[in-house]
C-alpha atoms as a PDB file:
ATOM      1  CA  UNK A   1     -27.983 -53.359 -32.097  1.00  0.00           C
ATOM      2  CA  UNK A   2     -26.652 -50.789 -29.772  1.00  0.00           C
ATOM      3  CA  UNK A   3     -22.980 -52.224 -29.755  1.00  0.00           C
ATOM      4  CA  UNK A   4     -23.382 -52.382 -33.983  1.00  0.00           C
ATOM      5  CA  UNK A   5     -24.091 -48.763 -33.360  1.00  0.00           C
ATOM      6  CA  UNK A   6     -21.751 -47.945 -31.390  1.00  0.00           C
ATOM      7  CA  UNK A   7     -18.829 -49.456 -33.509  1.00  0.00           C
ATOM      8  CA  UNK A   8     -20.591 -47.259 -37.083  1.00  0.00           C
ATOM      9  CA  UNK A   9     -19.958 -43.988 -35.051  1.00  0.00           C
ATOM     10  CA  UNK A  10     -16.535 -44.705 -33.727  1.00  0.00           C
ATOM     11  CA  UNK A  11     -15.760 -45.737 -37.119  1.00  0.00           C
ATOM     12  CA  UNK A  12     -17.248 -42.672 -38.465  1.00  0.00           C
ATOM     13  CA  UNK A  13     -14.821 -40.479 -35.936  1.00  0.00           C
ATOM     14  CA  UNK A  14     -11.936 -42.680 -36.457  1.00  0.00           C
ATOM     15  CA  UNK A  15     -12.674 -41.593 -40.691  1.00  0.00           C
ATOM     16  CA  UNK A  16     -13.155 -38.105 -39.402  1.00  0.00           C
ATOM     17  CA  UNK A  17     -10.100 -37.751 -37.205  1.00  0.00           C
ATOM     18  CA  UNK A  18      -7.632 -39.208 -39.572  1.00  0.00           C
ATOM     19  CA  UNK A  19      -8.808 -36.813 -42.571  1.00  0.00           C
ATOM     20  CA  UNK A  20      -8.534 -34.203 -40.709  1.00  0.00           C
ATOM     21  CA  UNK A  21      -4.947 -34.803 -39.523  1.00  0.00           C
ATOM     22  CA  UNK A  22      -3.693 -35.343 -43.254  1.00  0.00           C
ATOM     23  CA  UNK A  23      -5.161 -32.113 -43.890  1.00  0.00           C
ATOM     24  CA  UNK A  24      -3.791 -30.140 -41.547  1.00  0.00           C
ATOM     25  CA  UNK A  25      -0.003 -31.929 -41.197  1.00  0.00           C
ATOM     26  CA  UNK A  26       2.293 -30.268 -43.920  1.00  0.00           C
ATOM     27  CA  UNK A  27       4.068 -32.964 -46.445  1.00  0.00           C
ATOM     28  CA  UNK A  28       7.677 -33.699 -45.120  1.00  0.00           C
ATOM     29  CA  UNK A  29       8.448 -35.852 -48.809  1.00  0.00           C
ATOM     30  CA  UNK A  30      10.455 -33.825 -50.792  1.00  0.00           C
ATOM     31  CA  UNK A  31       9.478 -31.864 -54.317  1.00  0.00           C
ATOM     32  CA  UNK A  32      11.455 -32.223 -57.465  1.00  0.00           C
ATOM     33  CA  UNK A  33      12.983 -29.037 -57.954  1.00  0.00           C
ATOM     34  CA  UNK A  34      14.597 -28.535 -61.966  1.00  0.00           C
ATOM     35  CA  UNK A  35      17.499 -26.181 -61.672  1.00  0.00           C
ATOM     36  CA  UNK A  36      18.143 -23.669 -64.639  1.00  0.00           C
ATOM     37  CA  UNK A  37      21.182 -22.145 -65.660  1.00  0.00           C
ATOM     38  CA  UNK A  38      20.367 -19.257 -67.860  1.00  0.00           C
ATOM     39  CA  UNK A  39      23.343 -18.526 -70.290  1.00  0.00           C
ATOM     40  CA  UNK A  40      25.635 -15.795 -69.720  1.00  0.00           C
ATOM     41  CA  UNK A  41      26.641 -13.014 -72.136  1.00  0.00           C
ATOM     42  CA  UNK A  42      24.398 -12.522 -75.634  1.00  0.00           C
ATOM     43  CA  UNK A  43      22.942 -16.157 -75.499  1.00  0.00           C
ATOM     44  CA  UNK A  44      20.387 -14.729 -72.861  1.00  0.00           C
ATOM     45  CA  UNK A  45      18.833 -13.164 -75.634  1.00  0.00           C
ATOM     46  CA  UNK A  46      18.835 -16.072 -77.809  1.00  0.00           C
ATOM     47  CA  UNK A  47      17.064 -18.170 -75.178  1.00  0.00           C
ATOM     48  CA  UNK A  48      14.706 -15.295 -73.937  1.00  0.00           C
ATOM     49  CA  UNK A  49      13.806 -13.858 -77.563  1.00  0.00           C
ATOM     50  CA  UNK A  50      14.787 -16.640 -79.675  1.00  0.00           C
ATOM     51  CA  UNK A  51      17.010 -14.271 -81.719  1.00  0.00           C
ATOM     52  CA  UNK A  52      20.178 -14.690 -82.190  1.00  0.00           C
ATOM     53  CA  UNK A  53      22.238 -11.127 -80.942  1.00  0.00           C
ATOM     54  CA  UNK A  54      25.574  -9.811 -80.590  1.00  0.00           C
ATOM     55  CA  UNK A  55      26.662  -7.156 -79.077  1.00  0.00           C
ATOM     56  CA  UNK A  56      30.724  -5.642 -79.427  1.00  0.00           C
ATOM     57  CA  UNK A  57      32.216  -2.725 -77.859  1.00  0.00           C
ATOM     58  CA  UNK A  58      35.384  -1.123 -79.079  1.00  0.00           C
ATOM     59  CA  UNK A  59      38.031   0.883 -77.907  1.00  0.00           C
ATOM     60  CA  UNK A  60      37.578   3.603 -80.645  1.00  0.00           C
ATOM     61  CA  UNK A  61      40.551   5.924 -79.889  1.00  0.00           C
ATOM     62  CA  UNK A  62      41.789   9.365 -78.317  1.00  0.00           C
ATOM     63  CA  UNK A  63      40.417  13.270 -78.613  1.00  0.00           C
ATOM     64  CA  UNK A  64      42.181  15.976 -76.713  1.00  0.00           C
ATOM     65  CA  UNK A  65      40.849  19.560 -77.145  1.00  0.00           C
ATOM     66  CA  UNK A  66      42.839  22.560 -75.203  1.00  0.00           C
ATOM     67  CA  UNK A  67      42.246  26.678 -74.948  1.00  0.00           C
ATOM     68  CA  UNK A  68      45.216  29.053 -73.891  1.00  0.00           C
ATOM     69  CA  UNK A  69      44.102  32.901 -72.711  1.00  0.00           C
ATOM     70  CA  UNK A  70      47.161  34.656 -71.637  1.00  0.00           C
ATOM     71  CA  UNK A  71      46.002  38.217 -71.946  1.00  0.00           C
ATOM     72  CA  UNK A  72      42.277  40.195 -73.182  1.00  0.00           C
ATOM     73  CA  UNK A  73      43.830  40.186 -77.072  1.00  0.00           C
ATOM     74  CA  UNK A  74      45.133  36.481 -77.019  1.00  0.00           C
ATOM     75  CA  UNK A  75      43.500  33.601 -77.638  1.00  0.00           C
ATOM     76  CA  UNK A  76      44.426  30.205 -78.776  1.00  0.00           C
ATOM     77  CA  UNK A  77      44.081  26.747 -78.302  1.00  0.00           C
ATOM     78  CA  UNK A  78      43.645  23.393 -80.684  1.00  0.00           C
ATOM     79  CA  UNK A  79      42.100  19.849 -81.053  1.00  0.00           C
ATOM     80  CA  UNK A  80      42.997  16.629 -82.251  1.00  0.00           C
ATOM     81  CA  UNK A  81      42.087  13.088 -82.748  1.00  0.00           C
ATOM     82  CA  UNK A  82      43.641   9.468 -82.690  1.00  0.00           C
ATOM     83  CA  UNK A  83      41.054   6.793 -84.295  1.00  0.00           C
ATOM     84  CA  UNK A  84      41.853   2.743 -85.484  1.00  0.00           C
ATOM     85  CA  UNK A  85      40.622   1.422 -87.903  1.00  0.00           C
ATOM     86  CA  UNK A  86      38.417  -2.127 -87.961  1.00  0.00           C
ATOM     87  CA  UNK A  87      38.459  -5.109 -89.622  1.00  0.00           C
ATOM     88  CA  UNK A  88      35.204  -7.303 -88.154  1.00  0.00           C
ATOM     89  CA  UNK A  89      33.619 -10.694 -89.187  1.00  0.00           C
ATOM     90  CA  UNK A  90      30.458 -11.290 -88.084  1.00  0.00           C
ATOM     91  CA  UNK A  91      27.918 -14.204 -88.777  1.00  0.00           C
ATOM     92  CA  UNK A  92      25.302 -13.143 -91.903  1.00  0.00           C
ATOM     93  CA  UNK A  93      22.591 -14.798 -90.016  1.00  0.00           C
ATOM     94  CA  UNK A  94      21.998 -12.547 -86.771  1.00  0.00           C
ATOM     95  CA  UNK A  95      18.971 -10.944 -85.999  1.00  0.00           C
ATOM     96  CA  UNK A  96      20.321  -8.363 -84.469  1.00  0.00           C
ATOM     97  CA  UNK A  97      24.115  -6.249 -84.366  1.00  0.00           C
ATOM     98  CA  UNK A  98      24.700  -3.857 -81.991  1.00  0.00           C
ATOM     99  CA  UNK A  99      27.806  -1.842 -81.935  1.00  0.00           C
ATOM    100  CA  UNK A 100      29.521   0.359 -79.374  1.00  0.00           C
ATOM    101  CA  UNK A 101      32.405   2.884 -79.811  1.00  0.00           C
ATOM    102  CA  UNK A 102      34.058   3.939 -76.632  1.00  0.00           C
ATOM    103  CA  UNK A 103      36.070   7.564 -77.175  1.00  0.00           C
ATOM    104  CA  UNK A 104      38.866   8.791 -74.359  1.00  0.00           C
ATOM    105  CA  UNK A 105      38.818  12.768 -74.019  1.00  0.00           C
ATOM    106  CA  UNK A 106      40.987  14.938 -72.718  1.00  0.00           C
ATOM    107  CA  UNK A 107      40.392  19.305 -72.282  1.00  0.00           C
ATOM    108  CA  UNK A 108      42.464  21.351 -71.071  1.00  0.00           C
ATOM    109  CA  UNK A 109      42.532  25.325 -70.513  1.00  0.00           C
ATOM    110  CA  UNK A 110      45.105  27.582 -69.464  1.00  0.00           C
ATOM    111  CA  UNK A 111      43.985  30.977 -68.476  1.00  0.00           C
ATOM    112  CA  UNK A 112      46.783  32.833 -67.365  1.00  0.00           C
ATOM    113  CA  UNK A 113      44.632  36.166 -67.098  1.00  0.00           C
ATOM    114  CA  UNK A 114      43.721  37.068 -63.283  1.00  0.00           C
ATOM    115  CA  UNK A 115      42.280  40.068 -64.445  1.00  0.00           C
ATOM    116  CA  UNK A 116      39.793  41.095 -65.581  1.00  0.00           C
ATOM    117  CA  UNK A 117      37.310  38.371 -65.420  1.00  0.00           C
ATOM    118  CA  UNK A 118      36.474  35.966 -67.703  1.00  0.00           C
ATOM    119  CA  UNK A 119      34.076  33.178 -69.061  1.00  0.00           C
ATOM    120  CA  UNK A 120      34.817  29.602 -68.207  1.00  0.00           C
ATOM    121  CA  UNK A 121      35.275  27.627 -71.791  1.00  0.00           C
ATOM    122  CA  UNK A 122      33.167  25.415 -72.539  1.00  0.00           C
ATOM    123  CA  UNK A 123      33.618  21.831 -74.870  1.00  0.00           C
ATOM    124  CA  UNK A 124      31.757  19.735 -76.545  1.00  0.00           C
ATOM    125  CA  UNK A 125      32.312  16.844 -78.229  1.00  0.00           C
ATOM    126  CA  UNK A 126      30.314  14.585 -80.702  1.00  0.00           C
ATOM    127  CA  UNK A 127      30.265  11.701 -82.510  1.00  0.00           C
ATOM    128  CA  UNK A 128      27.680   9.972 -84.663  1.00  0.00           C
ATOM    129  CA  UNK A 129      27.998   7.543 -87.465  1.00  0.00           C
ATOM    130  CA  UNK A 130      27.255   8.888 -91.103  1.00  0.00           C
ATOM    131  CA  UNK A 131      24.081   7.892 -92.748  1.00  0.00           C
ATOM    132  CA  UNK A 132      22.951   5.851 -89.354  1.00  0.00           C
ATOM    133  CA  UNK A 133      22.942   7.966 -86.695  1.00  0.00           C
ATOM    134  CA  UNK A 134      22.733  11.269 -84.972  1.00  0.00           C
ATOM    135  CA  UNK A 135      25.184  12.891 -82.872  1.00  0.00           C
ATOM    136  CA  UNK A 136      25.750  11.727 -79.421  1.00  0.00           C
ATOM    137  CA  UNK A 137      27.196  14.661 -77.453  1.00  0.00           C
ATOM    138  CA  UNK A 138      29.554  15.056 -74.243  1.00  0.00           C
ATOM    139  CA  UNK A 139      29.626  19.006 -73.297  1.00  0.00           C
ATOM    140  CA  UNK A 140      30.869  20.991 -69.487  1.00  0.00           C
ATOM    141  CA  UNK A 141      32.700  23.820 -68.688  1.00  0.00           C
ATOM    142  CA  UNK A 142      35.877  23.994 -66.919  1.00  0.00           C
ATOM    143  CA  UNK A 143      37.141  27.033 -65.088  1.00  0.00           C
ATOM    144  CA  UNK A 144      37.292  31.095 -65.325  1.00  0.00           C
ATOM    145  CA  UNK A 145      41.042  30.992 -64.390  1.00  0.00           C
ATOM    146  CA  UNK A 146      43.969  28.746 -64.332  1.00  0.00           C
ATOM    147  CA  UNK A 147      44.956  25.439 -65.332  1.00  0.00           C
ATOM    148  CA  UNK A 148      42.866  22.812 -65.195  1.00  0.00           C
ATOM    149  CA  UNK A 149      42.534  19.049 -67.018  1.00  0.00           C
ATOM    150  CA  UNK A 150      39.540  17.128 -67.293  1.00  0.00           C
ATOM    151  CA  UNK A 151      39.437  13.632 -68.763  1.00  0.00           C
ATOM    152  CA  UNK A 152      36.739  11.351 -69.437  1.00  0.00           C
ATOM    153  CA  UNK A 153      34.928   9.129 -72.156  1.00  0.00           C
ATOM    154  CA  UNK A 154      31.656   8.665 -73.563  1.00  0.00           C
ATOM    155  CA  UNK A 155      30.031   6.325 -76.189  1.00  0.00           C
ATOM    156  CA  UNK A 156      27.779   5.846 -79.091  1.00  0.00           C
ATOM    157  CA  UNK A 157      25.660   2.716 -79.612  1.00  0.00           C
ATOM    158  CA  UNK A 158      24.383   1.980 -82.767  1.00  0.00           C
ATOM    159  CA  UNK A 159      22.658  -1.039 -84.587  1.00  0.00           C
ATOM    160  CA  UNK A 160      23.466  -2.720 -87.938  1.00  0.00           C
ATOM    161  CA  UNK A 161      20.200  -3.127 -90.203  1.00  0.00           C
ATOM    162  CA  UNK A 162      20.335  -6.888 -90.992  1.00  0.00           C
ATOM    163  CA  UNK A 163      17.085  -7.723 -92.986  1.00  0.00           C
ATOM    164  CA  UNK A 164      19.141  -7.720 -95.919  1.00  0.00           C
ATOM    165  CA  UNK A 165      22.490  -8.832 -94.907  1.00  0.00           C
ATOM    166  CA  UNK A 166      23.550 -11.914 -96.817  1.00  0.00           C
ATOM    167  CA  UNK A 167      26.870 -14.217 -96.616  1.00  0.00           C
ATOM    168  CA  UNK A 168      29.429 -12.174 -98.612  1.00  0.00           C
ATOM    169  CA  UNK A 169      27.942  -9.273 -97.673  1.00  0.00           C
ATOM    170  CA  UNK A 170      30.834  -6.259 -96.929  1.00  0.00           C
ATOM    171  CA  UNK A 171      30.131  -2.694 -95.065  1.00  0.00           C
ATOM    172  CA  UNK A 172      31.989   0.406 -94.446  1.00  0.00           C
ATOM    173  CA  UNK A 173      30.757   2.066 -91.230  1.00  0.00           C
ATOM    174  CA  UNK A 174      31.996   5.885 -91.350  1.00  0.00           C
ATOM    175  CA  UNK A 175      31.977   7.493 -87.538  1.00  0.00           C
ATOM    176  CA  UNK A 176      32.349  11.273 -87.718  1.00  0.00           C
ATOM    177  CA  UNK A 177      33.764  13.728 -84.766  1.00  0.00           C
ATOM    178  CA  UNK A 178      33.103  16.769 -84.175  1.00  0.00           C
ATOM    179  CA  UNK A 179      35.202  19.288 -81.423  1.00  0.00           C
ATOM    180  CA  UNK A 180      33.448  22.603 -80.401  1.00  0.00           C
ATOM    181  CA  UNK A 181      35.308  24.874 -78.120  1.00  0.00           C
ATOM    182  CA  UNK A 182      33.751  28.136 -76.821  1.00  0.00           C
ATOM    183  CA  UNK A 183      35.243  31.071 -76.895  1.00  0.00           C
ATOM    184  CA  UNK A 184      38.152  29.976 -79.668  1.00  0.00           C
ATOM    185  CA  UNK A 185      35.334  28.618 -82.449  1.00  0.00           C
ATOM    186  CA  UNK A 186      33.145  31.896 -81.509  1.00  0.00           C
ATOM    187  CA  UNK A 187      35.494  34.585 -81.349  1.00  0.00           C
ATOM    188  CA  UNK A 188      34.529  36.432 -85.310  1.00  0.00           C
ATOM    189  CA  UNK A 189      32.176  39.168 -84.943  1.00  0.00           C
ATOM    190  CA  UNK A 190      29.366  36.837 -87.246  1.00  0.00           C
ATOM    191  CA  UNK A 191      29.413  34.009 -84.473  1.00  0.00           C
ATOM    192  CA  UNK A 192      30.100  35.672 -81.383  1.00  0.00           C
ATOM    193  CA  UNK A 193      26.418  36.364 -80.347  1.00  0.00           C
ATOM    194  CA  UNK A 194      26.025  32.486 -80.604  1.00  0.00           C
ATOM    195  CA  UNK A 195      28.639  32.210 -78.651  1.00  0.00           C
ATOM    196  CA  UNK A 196      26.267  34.039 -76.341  1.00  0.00           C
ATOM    197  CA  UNK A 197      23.119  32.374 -77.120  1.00  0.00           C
ATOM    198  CA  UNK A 198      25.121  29.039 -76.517  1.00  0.00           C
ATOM    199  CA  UNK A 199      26.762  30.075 -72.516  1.00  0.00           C
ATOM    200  CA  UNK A 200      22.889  31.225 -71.725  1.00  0.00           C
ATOM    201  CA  UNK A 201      21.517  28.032 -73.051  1.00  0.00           C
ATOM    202  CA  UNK A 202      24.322  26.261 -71.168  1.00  0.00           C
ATOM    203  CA  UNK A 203      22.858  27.288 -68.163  1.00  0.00           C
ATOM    204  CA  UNK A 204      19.627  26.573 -67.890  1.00  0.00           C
ATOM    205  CA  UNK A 205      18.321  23.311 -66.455  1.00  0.00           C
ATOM    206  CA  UNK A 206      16.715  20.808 -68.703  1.00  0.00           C
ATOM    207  CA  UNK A 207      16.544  23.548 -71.795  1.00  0.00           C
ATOM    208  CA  UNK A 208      19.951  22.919 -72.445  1.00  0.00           C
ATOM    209  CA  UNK A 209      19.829  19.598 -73.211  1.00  0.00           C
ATOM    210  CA  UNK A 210      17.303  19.639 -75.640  1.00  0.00           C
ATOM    211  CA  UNK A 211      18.762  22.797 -77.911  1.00  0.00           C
ATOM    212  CA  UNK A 212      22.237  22.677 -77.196  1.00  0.00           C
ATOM    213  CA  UNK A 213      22.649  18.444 -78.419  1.00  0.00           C
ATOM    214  CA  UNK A 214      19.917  18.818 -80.784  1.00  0.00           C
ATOM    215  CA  UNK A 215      20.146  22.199 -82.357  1.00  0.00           C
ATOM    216  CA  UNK A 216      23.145  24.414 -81.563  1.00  0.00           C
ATOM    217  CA  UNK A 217      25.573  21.881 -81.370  1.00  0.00           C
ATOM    218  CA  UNK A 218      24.748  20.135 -84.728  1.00  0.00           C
ATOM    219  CA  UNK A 219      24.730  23.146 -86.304  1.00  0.00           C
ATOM    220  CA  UNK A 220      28.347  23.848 -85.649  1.00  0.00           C
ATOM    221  CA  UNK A 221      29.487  20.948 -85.771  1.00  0.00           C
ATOM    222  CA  UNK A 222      29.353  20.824 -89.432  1.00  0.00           C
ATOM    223  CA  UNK A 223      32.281  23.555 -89.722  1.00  0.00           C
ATOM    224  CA  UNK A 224      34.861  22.288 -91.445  1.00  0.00           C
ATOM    225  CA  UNK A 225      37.151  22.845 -88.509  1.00  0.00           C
ATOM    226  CA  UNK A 226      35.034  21.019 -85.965  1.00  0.00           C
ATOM    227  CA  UNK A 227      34.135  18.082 -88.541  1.00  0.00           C
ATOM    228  CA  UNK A 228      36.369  15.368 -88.635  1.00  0.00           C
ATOM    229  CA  UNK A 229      36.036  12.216 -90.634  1.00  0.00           C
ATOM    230  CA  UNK A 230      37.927   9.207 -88.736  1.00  0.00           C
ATOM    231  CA  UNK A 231      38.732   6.088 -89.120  1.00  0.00           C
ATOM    232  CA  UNK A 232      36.395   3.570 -90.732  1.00  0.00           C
ATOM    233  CA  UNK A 233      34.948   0.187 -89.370  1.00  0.00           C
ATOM    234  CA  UNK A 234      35.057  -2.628 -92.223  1.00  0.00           C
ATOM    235  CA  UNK A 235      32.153  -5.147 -91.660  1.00  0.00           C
ATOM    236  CA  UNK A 236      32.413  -8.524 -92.968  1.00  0.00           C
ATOM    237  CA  UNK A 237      29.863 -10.676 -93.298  1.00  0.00           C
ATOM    238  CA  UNK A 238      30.065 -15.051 -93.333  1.00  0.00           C
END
């Protein structure tokens, strides 16, 4: 009886002991791992969403804008604009398309006049896309004297309603610029205190932003010379 006893308990810790190791001793087999390559581009959306997107950015064309002060009684200075036209096919069954014009700009000022001083100009320039959008603006100030260039570009992003877009289906998208420079647009006695109003505005942190893009600006833009209607994009739809 005392040997059967003996053998139950050192069966009993042999039970113990080995349960306890497997416990304790990590795995060393190895896990089957499934490796996923997520799309690149616009099919990530049509994986993550389950909508089918596209997305296009364009190359919409060239603005220049330049201001010439060569003494206190002479001003001048001009604008300009070179825009393409599109000609687009896109599928009729997208959920969603998104569209992005691109814009080059180039101001330039020559102030001539060392004496007495005077205000820095300041441009602005805007672009929005008629019945779709509001303006997106780009707007800074160059120097009180001298020659100086400054180029750049900005962009507006816009989307394409397509709830009701069927195969067949044909769109004109009409993008509209506008070129404000300050002094030259300000210089008549009726506009020059908002001229004024505008250079204050300019200047203050955070304020400007929110009056000058969605007030002052806008409201000038609409002059005929500061509005300019440019080149359409043709939408076609299969």
């Amino acid at each position: 009886m005392r040997k059967n006893n003996l053998i139950k308990k050192g069966l009993v810790f042999a039970v113990i002991l080995l349960f306890f190791s497997v416990s304790i001793i990590p795995s060393t087999g190895t896990t089957d791992v499934k490796q996923i390559t997520m799309p690149i581009g616009n099919e990530v959306n049509q994986y993550s969403n389950e909508k089918s997107v596209e997305h296009v950015s364009l190359f919409y064309g060239d603005v220049w804008m330049d201001i010439r002060k060569e003494s206190l009684n002479s001003l001048g200075g001009g604008r300009g604009s070179v825009t393409h036209v599109y000609y687009l096919h896109f599928d009729a069954n997208l959920d969603e398309l998104r569209i992005e014009l691109v814009l080059n700009y180039t101001a330039e000022m020559n102030y001539t006049l060392k004496f007495p001083f005077v205000y820095a100009p300041i441009f602005a320039l805007g672009i929005k896309i008629q019945n779709i959008t509001k303006y997106e603006w780009v707007y800074f100030k160059l120097k009180h004297h001298g020659y100086f260039t400054r180029c750049g570009n900005f962009s507006i992003v816009f989307n394409i309603d397509m709830t009701s877009i069927e195969s067949g289906d044909e769109l004109k998208i009409q993008p509209i610029i506008s070129q404000i420079i300050l002094p030259l647009d300000f210089r008549d006695s009726t506009n020059k205190s908002w001229g004024r109003i505008i250079r204050l505005i300019y200047h203050i942190p955070f304020l400007n932003e929110l009056l000058l893009s969605n007030w002052l600006f806008p409201k000038f833009a609409t002059y005929e010379r500061n509005h300019h209607v440019s080149a359409p994009l043709f939408l076609f739809f299969d």
